[in-house]
PDB file of N, CA and C in Angstrom:
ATOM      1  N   UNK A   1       0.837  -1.178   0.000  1.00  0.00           N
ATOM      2  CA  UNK A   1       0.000   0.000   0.000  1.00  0.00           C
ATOM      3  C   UNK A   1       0.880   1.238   0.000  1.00  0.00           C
ATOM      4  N   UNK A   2       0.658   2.131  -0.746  1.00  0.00           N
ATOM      5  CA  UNK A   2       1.274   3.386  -1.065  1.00  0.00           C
ATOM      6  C   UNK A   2       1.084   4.367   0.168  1.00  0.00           C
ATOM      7  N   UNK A   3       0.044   4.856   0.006  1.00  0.00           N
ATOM      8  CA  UNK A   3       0.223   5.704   1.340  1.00  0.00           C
ATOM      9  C   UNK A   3      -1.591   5.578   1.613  1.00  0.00           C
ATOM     10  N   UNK A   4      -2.093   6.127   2.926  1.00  0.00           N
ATOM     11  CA  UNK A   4      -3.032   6.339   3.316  1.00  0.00           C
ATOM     12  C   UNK A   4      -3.828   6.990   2.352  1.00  0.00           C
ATOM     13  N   UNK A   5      -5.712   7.085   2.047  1.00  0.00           N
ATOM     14  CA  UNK A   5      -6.063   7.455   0.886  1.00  0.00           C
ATOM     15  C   UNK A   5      -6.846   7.938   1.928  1.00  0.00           C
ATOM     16  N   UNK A   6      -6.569   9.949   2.202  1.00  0.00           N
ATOM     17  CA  UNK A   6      -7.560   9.821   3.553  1.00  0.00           C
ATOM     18  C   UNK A   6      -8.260  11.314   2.154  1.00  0.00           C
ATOM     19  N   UNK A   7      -9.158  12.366   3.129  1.00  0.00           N
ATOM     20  CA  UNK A   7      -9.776  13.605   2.787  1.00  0.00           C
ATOM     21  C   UNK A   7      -8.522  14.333   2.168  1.00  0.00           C
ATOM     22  N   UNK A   8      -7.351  14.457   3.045  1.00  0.00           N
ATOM     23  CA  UNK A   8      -6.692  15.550   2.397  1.00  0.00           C
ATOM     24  C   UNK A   8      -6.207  15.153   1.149  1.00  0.00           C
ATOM     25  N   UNK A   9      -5.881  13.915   0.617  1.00  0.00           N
ATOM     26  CA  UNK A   9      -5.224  12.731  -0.401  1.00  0.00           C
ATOM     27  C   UNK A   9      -5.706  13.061  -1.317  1.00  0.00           C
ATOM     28  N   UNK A  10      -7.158  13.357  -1.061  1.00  0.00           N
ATOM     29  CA  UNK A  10      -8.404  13.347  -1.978  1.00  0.00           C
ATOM     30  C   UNK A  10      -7.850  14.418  -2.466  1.00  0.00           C
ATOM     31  N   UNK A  11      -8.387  15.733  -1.778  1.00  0.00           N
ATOM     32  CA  UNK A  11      -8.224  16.977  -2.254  1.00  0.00           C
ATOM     33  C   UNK A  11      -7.242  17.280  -3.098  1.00  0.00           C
ATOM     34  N   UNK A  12      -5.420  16.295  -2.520  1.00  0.00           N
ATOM     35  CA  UNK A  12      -4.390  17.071  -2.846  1.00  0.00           C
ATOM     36  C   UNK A  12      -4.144  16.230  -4.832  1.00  0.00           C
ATOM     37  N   UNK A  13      -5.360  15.336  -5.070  1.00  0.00           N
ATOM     38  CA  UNK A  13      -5.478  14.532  -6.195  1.00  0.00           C
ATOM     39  C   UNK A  13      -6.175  15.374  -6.998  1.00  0.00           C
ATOM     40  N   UNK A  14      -7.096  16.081  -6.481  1.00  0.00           N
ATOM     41  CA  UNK A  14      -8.231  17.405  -7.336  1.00  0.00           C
ATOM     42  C   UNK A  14      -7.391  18.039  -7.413  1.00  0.00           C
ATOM     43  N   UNK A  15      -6.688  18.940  -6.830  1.00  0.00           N
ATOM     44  CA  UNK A  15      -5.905  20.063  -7.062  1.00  0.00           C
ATOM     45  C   UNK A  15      -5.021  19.351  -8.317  1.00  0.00           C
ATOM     46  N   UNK A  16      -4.505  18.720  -7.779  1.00  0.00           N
ATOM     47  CA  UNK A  16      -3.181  18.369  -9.197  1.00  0.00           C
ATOM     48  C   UNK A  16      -3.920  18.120 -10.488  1.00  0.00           C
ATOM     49  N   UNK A  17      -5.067  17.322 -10.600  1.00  0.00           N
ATOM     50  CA  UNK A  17      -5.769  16.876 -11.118  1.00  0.00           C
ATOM     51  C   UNK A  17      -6.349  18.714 -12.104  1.00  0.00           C
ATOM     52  N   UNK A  18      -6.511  19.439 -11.622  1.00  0.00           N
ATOM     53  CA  UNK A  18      -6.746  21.049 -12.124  1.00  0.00           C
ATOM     54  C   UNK A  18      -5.515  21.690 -12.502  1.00  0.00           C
ATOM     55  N   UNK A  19      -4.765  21.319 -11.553  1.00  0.00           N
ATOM     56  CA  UNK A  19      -3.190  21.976 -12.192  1.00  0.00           C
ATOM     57  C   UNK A  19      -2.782  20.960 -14.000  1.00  0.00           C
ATOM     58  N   UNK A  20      -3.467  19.989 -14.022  1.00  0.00           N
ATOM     59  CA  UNK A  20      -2.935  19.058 -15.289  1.00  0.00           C
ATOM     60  C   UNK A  20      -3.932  19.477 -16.153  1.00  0.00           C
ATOM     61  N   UNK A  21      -4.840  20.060 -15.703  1.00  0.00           N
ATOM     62  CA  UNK A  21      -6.060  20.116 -16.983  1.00  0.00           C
ATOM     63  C   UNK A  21      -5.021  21.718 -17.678  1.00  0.00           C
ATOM     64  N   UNK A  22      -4.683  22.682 -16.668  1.00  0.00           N
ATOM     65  CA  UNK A  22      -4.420  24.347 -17.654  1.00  0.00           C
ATOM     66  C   UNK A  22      -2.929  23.594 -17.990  1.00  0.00           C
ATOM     67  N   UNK A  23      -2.042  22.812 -17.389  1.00  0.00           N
ATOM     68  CA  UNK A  23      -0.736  22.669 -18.141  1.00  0.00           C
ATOM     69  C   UNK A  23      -1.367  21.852 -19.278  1.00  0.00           C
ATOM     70  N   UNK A  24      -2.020  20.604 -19.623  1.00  0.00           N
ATOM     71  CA  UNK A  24      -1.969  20.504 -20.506  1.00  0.00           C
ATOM     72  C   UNK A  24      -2.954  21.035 -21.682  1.00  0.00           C
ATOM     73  N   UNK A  25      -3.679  21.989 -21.190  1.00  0.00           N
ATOM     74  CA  UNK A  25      -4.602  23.202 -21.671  1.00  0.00           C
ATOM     75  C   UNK A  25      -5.397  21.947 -22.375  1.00  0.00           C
ATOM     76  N   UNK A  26      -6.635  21.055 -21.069  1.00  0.00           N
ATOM     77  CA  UNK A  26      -7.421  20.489 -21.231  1.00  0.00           C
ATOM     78  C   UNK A  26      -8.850  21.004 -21.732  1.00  0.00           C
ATOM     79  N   UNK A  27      -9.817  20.232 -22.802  1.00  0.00           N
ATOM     80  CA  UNK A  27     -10.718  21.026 -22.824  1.00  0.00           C
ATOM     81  C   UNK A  27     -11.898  20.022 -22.217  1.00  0.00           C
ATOM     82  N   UNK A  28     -13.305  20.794 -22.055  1.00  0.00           N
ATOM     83  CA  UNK A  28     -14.091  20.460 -21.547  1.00  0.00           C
ATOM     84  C   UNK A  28     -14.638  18.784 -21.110  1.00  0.00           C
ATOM     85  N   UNK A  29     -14.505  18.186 -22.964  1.00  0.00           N
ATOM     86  CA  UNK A  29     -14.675  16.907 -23.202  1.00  0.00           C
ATOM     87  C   UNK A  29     -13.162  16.343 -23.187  1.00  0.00           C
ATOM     88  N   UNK A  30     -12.227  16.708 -22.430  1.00  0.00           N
ATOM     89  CA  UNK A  30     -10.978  16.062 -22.058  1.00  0.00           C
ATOM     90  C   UNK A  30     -11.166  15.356 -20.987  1.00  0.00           C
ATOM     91  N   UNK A  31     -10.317  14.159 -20.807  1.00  0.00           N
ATOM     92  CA  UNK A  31     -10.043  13.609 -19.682  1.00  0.00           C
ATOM     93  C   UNK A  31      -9.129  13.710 -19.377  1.00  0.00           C
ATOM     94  N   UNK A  32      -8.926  13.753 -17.895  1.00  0.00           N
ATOM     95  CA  UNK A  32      -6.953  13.870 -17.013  1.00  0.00           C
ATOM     96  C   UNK A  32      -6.937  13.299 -15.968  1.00  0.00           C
ATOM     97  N   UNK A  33      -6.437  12.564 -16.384  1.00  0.00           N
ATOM     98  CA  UNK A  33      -5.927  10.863 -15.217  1.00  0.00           C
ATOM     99  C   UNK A  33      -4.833  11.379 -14.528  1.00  0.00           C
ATOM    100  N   UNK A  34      -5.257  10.981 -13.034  1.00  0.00           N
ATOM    101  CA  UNK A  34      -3.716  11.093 -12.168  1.00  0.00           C
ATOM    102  C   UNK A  34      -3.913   9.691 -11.538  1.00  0.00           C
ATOM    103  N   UNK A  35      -2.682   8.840 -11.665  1.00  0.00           N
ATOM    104  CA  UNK A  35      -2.477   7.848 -10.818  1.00  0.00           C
ATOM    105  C   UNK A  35      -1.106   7.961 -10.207  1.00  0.00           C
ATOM    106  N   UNK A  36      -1.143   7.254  -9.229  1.00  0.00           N
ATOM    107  CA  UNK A  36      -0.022   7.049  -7.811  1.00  0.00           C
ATOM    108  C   UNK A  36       0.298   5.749  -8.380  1.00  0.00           C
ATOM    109  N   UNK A  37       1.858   5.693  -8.791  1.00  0.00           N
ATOM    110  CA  UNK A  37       2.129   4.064  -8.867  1.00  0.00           C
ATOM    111  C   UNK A  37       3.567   3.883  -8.422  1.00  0.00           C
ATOM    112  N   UNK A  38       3.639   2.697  -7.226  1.00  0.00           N
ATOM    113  CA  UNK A  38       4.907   1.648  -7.147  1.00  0.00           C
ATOM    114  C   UNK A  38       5.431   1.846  -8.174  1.00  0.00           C
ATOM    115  N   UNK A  39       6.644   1.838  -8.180  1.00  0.00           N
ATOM    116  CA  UNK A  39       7.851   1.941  -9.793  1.00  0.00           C
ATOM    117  C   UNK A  39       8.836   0.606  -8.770  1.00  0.00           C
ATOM    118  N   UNK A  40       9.250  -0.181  -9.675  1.00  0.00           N
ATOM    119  CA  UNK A  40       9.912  -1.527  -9.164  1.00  0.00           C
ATOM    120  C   UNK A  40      11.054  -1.662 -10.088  1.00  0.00           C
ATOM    121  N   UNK A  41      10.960  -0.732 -11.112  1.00  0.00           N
ATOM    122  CA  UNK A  41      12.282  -1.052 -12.096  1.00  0.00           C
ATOM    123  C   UNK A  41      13.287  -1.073 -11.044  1.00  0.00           C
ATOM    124  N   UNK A  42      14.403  -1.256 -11.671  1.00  0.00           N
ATOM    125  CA  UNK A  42      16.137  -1.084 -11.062  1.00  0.00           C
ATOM    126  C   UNK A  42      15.985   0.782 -11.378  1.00  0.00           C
ATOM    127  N   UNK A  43      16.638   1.160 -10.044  1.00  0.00           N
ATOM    128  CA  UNK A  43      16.812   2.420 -10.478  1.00  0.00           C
ATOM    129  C   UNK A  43      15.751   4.079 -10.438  1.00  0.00           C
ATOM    130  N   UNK A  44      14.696   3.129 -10.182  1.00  0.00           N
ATOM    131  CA  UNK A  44      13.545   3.946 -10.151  1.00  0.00           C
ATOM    132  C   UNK A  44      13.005   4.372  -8.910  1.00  0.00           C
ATOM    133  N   UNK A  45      12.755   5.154  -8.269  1.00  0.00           N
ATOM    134  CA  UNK A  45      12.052   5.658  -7.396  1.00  0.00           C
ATOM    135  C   UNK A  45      11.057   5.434  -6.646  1.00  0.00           C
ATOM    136  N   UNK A  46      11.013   4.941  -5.427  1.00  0.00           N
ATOM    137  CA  UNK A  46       9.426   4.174  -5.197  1.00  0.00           C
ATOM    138  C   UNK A  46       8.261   4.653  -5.492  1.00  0.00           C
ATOM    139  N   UNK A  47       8.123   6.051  -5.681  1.00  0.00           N
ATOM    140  CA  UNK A  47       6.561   6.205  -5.743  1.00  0.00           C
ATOM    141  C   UNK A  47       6.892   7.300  -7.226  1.00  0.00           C
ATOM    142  N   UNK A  48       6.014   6.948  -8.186  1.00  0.00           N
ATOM    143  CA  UNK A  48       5.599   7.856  -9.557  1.00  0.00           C
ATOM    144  C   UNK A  48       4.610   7.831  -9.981  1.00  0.00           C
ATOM    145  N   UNK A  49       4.396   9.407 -10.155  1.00  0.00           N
ATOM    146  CA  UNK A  49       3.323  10.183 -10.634  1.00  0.00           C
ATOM    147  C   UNK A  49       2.929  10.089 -11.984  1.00  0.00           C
ATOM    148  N   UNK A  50       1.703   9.490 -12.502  1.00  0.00           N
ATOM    149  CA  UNK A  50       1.311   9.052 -13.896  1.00  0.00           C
ATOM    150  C   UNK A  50       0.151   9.991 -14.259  1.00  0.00           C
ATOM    151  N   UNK A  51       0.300  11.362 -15.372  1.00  0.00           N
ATOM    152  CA  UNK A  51      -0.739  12.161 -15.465  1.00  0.00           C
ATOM    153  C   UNK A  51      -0.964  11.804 -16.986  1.00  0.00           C
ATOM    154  N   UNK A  52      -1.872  11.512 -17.336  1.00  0.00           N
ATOM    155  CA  UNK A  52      -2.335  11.306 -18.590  1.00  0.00           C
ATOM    156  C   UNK A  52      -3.786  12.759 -19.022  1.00  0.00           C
ATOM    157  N   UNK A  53      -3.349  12.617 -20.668  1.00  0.00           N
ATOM    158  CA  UNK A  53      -4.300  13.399 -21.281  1.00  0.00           C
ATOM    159  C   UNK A  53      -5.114  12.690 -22.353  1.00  0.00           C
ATOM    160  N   UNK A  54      -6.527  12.363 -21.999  1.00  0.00           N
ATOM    161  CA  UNK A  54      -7.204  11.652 -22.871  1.00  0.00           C
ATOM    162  C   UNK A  54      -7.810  12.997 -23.646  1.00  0.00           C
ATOM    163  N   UNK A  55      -7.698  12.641 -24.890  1.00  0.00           N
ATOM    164  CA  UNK A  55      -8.304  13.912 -26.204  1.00  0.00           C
ATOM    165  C   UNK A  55      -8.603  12.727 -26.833  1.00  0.00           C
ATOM    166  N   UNK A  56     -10.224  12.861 -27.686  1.00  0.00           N
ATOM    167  CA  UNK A  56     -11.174  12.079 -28.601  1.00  0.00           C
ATOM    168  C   UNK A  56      -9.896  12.528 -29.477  1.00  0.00           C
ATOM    169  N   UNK A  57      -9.551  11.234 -30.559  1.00  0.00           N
ATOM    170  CA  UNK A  57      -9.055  11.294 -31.919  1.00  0.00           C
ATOM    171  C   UNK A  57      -7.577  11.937 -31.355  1.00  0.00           C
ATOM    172  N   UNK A  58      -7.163  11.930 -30.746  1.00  0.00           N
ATOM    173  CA  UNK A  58      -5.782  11.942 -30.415  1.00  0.00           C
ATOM    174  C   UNK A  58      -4.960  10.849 -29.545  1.00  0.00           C
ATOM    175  N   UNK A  59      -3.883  11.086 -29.594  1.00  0.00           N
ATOM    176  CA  UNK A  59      -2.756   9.472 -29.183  1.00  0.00           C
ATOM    177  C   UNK A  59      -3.246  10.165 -27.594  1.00  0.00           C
ATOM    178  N   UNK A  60      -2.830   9.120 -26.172  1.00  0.00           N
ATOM    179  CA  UNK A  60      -2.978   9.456 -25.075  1.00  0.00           C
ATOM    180  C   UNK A  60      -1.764  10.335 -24.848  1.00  0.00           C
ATOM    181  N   UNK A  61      -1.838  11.343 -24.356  1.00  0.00           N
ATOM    182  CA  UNK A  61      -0.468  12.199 -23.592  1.00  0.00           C
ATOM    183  C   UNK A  61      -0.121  11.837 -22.179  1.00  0.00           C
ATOM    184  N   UNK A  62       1.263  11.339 -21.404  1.00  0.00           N
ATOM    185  CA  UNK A  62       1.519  10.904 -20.186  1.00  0.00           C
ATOM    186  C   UNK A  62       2.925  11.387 -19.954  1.00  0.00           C
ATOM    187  N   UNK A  63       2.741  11.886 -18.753  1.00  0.00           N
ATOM    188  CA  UNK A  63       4.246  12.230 -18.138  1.00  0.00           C
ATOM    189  C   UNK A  63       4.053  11.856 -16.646  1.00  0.00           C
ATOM    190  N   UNK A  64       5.654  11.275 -16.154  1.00  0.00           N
ATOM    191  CA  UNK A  64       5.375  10.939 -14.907  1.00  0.00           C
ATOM    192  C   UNK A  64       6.360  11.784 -14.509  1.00  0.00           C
ATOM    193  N   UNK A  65       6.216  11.968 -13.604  1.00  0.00           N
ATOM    194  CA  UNK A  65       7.035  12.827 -12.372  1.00  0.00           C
ATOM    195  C   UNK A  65       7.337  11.679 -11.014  1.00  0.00           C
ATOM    196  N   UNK A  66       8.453  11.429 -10.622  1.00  0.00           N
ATOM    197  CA  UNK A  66       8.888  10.384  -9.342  1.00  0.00           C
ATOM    198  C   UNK A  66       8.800  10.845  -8.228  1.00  0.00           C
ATOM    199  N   UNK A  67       7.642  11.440  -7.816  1.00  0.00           N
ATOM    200  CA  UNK A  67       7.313  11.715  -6.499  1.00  0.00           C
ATOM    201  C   UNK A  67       5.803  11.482  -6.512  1.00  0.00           C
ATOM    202  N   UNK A  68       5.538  11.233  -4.904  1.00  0.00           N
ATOM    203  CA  UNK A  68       4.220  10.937  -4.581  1.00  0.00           C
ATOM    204  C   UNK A  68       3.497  12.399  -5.322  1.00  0.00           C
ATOM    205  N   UNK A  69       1.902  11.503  -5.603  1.00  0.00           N
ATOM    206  CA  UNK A  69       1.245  12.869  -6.198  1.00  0.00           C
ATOM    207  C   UNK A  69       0.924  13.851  -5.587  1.00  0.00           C
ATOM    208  N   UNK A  70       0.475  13.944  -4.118  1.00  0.00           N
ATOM    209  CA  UNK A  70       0.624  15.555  -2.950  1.00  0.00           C
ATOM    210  C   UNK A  70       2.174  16.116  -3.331  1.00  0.00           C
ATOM    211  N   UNK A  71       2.361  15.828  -3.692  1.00  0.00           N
ATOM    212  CA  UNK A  71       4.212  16.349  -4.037  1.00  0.00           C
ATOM    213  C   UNK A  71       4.764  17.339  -5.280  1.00  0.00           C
ATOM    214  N   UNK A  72       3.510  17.112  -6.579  1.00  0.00           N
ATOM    215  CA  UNK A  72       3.714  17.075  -7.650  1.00  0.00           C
ATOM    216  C   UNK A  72       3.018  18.534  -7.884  1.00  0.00           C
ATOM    217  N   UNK A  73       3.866  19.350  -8.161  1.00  0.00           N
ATOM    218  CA  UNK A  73       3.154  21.119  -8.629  1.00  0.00           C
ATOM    219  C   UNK A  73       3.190  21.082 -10.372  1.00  0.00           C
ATOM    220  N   UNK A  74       2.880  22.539 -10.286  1.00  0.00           N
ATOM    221  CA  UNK A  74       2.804  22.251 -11.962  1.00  0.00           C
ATOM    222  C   UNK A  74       3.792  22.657 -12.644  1.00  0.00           C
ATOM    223  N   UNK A  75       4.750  23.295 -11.763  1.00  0.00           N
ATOM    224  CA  UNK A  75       6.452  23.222 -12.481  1.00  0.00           C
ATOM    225  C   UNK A  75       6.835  21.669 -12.831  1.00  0.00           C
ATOM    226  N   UNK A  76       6.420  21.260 -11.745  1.00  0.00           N
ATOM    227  CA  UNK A  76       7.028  19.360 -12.107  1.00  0.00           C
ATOM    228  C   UNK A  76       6.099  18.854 -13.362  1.00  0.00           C
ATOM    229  N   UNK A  77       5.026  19.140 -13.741  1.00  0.00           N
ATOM    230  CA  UNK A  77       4.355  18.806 -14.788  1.00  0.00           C
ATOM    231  C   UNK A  77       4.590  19.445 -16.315  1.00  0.00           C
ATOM    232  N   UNK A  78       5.032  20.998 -15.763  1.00  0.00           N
ATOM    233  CA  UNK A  78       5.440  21.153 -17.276  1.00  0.00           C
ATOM    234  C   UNK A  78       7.169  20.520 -17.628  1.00  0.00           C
ATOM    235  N   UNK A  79       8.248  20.591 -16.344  1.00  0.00           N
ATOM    236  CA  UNK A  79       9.645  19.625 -16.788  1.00  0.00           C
ATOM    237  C   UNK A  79       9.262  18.691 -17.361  1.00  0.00           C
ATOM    238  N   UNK A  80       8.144  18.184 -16.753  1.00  0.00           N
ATOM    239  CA  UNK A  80       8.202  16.849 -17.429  1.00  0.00           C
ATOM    240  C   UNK A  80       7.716  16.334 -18.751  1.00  0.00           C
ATOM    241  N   UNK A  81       7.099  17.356 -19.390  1.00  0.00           N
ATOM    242  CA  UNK A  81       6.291  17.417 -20.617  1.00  0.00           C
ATOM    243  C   UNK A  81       7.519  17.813 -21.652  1.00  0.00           C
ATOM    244  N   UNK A  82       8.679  18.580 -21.215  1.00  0.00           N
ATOM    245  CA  UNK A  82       9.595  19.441 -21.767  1.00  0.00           C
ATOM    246  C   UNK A  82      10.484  18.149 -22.248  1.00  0.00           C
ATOM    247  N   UNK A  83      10.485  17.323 -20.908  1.00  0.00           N
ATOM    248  CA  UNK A  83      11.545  16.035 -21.158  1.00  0.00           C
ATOM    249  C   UNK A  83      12.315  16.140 -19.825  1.00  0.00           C
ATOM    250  N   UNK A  84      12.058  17.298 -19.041  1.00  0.00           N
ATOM    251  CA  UNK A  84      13.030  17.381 -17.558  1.00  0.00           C
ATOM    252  C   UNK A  84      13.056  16.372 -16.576  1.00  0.00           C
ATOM    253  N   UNK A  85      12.417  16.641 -15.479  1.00  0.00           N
ATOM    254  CA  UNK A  85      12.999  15.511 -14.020  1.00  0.00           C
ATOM    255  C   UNK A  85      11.773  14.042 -14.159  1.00  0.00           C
ATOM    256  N   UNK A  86      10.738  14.641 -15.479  1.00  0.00           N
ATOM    257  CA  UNK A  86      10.252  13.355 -15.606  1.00  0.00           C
ATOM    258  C   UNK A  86      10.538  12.551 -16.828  1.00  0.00           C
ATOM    259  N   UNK A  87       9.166  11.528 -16.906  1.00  0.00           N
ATOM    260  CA  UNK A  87       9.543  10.961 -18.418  1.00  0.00           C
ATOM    261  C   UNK A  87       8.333  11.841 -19.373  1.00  0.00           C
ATOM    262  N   UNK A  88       8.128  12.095 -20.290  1.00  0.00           N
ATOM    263  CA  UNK A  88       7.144  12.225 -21.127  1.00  0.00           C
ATOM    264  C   UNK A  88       7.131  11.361 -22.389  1.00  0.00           C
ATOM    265  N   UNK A  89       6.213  11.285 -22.581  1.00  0.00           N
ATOM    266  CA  UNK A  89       5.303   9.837 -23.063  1.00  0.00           C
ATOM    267  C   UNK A  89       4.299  10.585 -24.448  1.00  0.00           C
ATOM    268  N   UNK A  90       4.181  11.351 -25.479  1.00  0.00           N
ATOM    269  CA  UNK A  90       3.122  11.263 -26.481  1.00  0.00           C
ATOM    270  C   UNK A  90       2.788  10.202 -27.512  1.00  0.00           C
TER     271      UNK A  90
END
């Protein structure tokens, strides 16, 4: 188990979850996935941040950032879109 999934967890998942919709300048009928995942590679970080951009008729967009998601601002979301401290994924 990753960490406790309490009220504030919640909240601090909405917030990021709003910070990913204007970085990735989501629109209405967009979807924006945040998941919390175990990373087990060699080398990898225990806990990474998986933000995806679902757009109808477009490829999925994903960047992870290696910190728990209460952790993750939207400087860490745009490095990581750039190619910086995360991976990005189009």
């Amino acid at each position: 188990m990753l960490r406790r999934r309490d009220e504030a967890w919640t909240a601090a998942i909405r917030a990021l979850r709003a910070t990913a919709r204007e970085v990735f300048e989501a629109g209405d009928d967009d979807a924006v996935l945040v998941s919390e995942l175990q990373c087990t590679e060699p080398g990898c970080p225990p806990v990474e941040t998986v933000v995806a951009l679902l757009r109808e008729g477009e490829k999925p967009r994903q960047v992870k950032v290696h910190k728990p998601a209460v952790e993750v601002t939207g400087d860490d979301l745009r490095a990581a879109m750039r190619g910086g401290d995360g991976h990005n994924h189009h």
